[in-house]
C-alpha atoms as a PDB file:
ATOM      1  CA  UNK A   1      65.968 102.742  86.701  1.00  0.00           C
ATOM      2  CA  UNK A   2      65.220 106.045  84.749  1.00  0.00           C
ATOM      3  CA  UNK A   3      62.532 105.766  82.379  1.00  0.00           C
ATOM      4  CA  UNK A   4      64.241 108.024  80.369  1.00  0.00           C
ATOM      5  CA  UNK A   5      67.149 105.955  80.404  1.00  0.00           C
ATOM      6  CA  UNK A   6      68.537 105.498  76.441  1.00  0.00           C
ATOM      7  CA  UNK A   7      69.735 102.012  74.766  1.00  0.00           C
ATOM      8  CA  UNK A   8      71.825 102.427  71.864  1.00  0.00           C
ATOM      9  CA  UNK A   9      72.245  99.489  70.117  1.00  0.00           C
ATOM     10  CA  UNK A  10      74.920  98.206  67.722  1.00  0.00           C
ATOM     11  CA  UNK A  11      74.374  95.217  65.262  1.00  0.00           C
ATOM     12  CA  UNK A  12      76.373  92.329  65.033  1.00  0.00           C
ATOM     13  CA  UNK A  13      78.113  91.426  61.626  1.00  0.00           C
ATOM     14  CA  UNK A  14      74.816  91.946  59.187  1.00  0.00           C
ATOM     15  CA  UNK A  15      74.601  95.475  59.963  1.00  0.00           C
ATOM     16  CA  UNK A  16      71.265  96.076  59.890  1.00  0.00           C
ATOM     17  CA  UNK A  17      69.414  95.763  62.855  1.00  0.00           C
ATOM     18  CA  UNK A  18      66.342  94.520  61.118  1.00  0.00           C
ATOM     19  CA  UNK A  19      67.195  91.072  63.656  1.00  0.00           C
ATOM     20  CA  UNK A  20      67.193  93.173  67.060  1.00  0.00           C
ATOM     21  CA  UNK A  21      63.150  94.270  66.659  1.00  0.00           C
ATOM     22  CA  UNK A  22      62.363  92.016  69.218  1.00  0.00           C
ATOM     23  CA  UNK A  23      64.637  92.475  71.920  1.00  0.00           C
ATOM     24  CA  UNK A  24      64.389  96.495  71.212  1.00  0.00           C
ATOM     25  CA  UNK A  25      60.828  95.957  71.992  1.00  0.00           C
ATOM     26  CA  UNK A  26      61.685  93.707  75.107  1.00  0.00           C
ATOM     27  CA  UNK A  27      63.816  96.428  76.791  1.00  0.00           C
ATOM     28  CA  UNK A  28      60.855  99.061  77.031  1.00  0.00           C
ATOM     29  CA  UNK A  29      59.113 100.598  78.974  1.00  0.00           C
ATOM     30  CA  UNK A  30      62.703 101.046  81.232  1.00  0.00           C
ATOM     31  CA  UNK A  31      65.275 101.677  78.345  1.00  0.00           C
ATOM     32  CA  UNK A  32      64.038 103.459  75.180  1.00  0.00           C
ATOM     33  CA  UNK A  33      66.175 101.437  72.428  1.00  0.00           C
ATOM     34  CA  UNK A  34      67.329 102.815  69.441  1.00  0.00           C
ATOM     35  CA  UNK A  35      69.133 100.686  66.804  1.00  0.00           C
ATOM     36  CA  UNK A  36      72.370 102.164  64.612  1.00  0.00           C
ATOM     37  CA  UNK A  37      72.325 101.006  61.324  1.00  0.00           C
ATOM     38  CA  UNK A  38      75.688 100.755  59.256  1.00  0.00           C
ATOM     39  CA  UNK A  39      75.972 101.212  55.445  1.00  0.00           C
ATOM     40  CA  UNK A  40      74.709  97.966  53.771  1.00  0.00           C
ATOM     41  CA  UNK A  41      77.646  98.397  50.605  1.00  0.00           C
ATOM     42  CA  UNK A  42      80.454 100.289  52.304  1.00  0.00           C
ATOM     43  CA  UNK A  43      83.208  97.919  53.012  1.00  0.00           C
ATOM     44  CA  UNK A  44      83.912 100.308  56.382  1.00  0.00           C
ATOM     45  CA  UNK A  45      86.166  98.983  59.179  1.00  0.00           C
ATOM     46  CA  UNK A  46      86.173  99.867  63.035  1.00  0.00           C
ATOM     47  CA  UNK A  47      87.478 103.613  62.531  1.00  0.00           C
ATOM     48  CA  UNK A  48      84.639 104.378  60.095  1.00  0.00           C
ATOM     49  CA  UNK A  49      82.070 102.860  61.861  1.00  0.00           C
ATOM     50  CA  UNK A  50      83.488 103.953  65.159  1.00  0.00           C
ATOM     51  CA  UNK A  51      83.091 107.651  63.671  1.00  0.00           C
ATOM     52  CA  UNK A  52      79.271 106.850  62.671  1.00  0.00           C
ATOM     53  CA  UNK A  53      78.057 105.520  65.941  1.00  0.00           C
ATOM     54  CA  UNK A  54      79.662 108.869  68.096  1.00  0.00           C
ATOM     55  CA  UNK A  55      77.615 110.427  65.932  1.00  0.00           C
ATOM     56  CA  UNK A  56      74.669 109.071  67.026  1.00  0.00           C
ATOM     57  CA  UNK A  57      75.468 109.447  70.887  1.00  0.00           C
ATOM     58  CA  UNK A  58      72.308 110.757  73.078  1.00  0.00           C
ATOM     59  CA  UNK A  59      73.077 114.624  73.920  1.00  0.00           C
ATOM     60  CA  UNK A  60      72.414 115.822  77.226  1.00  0.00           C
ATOM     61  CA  UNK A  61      70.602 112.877  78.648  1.00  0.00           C
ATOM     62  CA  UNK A  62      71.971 109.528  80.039  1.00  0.00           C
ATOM     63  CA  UNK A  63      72.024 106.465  77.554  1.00  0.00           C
ATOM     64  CA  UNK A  64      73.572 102.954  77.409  1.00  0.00           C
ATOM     65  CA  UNK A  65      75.684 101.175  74.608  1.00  0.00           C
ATOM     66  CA  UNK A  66      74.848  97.445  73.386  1.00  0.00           C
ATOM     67  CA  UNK A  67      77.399  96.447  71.551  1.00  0.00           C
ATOM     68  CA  UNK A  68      76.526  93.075  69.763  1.00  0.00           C
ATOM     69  CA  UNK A  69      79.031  90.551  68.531  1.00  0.00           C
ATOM     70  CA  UNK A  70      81.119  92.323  65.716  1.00  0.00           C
ATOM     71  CA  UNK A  71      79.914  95.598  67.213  1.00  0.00           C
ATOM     72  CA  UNK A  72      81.990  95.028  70.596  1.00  0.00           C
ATOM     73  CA  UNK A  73      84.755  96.483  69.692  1.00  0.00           C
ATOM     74  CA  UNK A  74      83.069  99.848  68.735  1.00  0.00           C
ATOM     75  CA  UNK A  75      81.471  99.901  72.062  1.00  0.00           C
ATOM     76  CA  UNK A  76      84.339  99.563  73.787  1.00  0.00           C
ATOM     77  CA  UNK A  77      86.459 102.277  72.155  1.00  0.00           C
ATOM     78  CA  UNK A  78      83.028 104.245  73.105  1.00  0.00           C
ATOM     79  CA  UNK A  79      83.110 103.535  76.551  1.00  0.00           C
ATOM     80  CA  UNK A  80      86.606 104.073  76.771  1.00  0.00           C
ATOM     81  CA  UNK A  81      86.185 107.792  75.673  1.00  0.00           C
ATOM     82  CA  UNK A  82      83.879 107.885  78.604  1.00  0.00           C
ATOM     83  CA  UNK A  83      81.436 110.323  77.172  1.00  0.00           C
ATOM     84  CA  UNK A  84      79.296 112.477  79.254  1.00  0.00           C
ATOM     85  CA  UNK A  85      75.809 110.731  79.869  1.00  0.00           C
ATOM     86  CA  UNK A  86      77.160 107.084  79.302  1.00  0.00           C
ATOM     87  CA  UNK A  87      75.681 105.064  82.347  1.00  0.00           C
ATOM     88  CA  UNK A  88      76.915 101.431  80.874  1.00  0.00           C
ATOM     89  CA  UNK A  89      77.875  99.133  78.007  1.00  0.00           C
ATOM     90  CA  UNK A  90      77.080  95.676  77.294  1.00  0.00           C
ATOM     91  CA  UNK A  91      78.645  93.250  74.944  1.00  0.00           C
ATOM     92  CA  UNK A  92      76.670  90.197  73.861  1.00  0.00           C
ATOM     93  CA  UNK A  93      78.380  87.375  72.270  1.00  0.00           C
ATOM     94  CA  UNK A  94      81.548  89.494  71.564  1.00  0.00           C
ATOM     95  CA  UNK A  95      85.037  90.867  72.514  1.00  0.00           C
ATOM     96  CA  UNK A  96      87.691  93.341  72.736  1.00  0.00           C
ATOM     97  CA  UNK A  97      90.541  90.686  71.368  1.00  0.00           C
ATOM     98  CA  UNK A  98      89.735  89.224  68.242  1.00  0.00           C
ATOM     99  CA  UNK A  99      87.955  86.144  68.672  1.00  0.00           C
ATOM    100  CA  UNK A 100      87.846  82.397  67.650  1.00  0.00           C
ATOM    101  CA  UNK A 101      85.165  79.442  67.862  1.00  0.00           C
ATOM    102  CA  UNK A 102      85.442  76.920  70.398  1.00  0.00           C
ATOM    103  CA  UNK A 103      88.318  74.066  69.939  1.00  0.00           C
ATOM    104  CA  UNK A 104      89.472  76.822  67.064  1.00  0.00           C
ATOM    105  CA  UNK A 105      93.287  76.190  67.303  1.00  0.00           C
ATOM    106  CA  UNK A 106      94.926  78.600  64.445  1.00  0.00           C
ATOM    107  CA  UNK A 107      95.830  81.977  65.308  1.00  0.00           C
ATOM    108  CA  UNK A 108      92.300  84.291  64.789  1.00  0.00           C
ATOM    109  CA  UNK A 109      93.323  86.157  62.045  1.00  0.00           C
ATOM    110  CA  UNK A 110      93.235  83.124  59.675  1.00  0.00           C
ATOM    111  CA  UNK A 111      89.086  83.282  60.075  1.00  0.00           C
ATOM    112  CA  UNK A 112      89.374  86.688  58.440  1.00  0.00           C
ATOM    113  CA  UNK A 113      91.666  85.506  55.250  1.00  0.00           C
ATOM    114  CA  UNK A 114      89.457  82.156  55.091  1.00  0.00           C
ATOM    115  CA  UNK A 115      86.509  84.804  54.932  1.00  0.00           C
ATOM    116  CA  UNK A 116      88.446  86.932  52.445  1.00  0.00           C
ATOM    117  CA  UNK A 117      88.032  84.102  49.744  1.00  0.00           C
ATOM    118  CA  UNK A 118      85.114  82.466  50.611  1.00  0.00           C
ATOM    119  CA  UNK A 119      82.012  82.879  47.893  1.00  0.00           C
ATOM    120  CA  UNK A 120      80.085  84.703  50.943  1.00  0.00           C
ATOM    121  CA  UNK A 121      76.569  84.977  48.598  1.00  0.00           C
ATOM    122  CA  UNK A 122      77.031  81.558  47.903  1.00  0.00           C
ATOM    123  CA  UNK A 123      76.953  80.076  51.150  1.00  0.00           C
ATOM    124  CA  UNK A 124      73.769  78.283  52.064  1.00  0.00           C
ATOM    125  CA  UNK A 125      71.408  80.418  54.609  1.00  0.00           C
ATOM    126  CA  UNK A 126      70.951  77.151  56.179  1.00  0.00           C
ATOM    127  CA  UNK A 127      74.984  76.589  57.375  1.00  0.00           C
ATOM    128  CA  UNK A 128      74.231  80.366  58.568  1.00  0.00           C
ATOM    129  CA  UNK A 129      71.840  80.111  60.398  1.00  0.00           C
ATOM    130  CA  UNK A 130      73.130  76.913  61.835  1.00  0.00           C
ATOM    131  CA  UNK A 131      76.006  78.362  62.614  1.00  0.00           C
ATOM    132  CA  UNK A 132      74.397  81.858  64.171  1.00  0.00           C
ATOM    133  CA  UNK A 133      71.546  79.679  65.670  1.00  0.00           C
ATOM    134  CA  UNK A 134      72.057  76.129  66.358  1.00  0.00           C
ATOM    135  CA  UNK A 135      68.666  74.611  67.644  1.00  0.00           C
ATOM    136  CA  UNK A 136      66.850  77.473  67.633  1.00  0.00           C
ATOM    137  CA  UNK A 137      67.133  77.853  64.047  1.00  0.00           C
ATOM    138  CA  UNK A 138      63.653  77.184  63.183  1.00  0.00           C
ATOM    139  CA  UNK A 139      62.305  78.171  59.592  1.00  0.00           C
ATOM    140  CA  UNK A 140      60.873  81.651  60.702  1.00  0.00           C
ATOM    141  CA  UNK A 141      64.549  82.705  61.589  1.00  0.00           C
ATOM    142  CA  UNK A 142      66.028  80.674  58.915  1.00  0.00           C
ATOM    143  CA  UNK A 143      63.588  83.061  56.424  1.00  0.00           C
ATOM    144  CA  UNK A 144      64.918  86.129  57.963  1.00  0.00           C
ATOM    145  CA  UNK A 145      68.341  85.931  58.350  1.00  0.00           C
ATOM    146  CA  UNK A 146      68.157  84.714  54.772  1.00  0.00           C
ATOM    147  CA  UNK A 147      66.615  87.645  53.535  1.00  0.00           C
ATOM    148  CA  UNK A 148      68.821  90.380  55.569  1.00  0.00           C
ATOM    149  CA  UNK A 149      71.981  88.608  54.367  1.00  0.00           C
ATOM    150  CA  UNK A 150      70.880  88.755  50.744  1.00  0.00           C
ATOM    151  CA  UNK A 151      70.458  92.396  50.986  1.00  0.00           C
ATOM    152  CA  UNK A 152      73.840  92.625  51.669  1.00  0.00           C
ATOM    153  CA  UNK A 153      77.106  93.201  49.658  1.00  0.00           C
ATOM    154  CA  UNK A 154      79.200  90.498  49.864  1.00  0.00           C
ATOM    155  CA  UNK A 155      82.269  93.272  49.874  1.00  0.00           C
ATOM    156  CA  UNK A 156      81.069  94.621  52.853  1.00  0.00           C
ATOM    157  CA  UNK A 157      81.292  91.570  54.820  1.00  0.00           C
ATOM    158  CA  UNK A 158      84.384  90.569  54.165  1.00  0.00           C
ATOM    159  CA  UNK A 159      85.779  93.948  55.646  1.00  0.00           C
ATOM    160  CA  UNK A 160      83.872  92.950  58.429  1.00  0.00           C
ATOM    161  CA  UNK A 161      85.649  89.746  58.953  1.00  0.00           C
ATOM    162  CA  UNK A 162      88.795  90.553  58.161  1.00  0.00           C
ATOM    163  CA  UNK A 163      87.882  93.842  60.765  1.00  0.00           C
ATOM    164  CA  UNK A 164      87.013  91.677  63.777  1.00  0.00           C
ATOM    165  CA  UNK A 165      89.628  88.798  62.957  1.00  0.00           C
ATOM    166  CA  UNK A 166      92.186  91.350  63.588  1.00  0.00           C
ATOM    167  CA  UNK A 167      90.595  93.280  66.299  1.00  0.00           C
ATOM    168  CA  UNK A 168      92.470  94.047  69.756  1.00  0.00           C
ATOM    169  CA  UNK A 169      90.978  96.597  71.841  1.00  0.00           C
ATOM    170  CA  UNK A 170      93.063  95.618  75.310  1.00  0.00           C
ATOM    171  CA  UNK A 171      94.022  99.043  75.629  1.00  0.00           C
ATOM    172  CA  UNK A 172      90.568 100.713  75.228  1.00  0.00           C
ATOM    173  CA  UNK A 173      89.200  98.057  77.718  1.00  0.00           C
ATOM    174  CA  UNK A 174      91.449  98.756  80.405  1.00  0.00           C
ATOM    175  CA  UNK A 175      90.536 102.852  80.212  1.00  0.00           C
ATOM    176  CA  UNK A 176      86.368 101.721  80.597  1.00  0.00           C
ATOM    177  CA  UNK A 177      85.724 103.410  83.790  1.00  0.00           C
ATOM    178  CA  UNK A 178      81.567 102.720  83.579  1.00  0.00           C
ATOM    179  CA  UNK A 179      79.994  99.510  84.456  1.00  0.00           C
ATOM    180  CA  UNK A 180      80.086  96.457  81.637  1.00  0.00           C
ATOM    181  CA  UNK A 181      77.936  94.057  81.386  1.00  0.00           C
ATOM    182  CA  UNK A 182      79.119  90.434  79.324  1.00  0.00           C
ATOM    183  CA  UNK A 183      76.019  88.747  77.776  1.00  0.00           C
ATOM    184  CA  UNK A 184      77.110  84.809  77.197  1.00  0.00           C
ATOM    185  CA  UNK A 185      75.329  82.278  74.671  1.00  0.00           C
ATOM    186  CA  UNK A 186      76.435  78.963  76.601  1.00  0.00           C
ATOM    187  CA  UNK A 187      75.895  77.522  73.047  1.00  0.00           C
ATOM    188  CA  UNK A 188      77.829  80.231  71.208  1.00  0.00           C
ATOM    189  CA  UNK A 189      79.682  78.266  68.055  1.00  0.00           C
ATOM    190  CA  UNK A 190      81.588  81.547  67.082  1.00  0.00           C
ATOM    191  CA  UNK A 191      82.905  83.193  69.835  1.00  0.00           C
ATOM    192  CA  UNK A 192      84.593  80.759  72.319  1.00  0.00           C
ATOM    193  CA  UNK A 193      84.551  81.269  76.622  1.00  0.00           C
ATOM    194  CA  UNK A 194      87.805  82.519  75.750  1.00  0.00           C
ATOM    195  CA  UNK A 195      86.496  85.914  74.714  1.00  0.00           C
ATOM    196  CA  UNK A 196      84.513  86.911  78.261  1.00  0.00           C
ATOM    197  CA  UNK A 197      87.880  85.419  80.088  1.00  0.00           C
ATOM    198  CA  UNK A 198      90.063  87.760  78.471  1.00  0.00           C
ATOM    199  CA  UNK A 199      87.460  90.433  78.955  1.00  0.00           C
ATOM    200  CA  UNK A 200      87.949  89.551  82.738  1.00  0.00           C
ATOM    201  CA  UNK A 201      91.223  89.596  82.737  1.00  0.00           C
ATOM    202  CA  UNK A 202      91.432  93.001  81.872  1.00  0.00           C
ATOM    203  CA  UNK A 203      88.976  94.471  83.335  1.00  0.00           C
ATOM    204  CA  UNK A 204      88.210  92.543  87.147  1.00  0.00           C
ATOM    205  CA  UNK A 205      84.877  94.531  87.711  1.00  0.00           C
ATOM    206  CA  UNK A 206      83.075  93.470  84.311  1.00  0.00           C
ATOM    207  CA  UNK A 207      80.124  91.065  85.196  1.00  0.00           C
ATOM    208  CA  UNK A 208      79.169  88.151  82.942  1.00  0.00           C
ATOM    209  CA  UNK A 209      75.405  86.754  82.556  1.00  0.00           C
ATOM    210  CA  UNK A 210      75.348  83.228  80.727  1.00  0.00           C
ATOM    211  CA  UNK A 211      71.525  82.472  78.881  1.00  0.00           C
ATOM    212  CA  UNK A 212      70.810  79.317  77.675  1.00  0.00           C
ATOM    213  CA  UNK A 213      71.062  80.525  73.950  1.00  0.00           C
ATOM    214  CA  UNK A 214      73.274  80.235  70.745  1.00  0.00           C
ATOM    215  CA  UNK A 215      75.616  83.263  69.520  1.00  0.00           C
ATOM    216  CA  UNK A 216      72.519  85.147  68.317  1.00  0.00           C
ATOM    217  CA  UNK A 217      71.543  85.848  71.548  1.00  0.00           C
ATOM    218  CA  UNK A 218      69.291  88.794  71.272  1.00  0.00           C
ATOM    219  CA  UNK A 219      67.600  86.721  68.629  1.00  0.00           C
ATOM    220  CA  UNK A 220      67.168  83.548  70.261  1.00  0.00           C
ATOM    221  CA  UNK A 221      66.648  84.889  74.026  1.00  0.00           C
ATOM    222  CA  UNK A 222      65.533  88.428  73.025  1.00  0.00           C
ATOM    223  CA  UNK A 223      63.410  88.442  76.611  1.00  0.00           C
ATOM    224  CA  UNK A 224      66.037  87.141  78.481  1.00  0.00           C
ATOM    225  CA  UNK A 225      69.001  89.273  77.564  1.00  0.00           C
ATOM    226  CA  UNK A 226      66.598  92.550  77.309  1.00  0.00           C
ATOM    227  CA  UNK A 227      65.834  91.409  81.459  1.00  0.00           C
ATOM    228  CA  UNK A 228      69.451  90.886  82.188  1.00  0.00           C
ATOM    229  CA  UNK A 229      70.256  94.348  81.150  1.00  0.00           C
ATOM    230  CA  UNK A 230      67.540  96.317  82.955  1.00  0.00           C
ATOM    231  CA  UNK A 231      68.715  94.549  86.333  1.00  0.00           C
ATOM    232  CA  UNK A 232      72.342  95.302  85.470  1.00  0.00           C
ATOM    233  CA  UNK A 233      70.717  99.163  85.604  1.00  0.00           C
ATOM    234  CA  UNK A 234      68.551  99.329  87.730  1.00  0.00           C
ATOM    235  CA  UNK A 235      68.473 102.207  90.493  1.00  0.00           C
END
């Protein structure tokens, strides 16, 4: 693998990035990580954002997308452009058809209009982080993920939800020419199996890793998932 080899990651639903430090850190020395951050009180949907991360593409020098959870979709339409230098894209925890949790039996968009009422700021960081962490939802992450989400306006995350709940990137998916790479909590509560199988189904050659984690992945198993990735690109 290149040493010079770029990592441009894209947060999950928070926006931020300020829960990726560690596995940023984890991909060096082989991929030089750089995290996107997206407007903390701009309710912006996938054309917006879409138009904020291209960007922020490396120039003249080869580079990989992670797209994580809510950010899939944006890395797909990426990829799909097939701009000159991309080498790969990953997608951890998230899809390109808009998702459900497991045993979730309504149609997807309904998780977007449950989130469009819901008191979001008044939710308690504990069900979050539950929900985002399961057992590895120990106080230090229950602290931080308490703190990023209060930063946030609640606005802002309902266009997020009601963005991915309605989300269906099939066609994009089907023009990514580059490798992909699926990153797979097996103890994901928020986006079901369903999600990588549809990701298969459209495009054959996409490989799938499964880690031992919950749907914050490159949270729980920063190490892991960073080491998954360089093998996927090595050379």
């Amino acid at each position: 693998m290149s040493a010079s080899l770029r990592c441009l990651i894209l947060p999950g639903m928070d926006g931020t990035g300020e829960l990726l430090d560690e596995f940023a850190a984890a991909l060096a020395p082989q991929l030089r990580a750089e995290i996107v951050v997206y407007p903390r009180d701009a309710a912006l949907g996938y054309d917006a954002l879409t138009d904020l991360v291209r960007q922020r593409l490396p120039q003249g020098e080869p580079f990989v997308v992670v797209g994580e959870s809510f950010s899939g979709p944006i890395a797909i339409r990426i990829a799909a452009a097939r701009p000159e230098g991309l080498r790969g894209v990953v997608l951890c925890a998230s899809f390109a058809r808009a998702p459900s949790p497991p045993g979730w039996v309504l149609p997807a968009a309904w998780l977007g209009r449950i989130g469009s009422v819901l008191p979001i700021d008044r939710i308690p960081p504990r069900l979050t982080t539950a929900a985002m962490l399961g057992p590895w939802a120990d106080a230090p992450w229950r602290a931080r993920t308490r703190d990023v989400l209060a930063t946030l306006d609640p606005a802002t995350i309902r266009a997020r939800m009601r963005a991915g709940s309605t989300a269906d990137e099939t066609a994009a998916l089907s023009r990514v020419a580059c490798p992909l790479l699926y990153l797979r909590g097996r103890h994901d509560r928020l986006v079901s199996r369903r999600s990588w199988e549809h990701i298969r189904a459209t495009l054959p050659q996409a490989k799938c890793v499964e880690l031992d984690g919950p749907h914050f992945l490159l949270q729980a198993k920063a190490v892991e998932a960073a080491a998954a990735i360089k093998r996927a690109f090595e050379t």
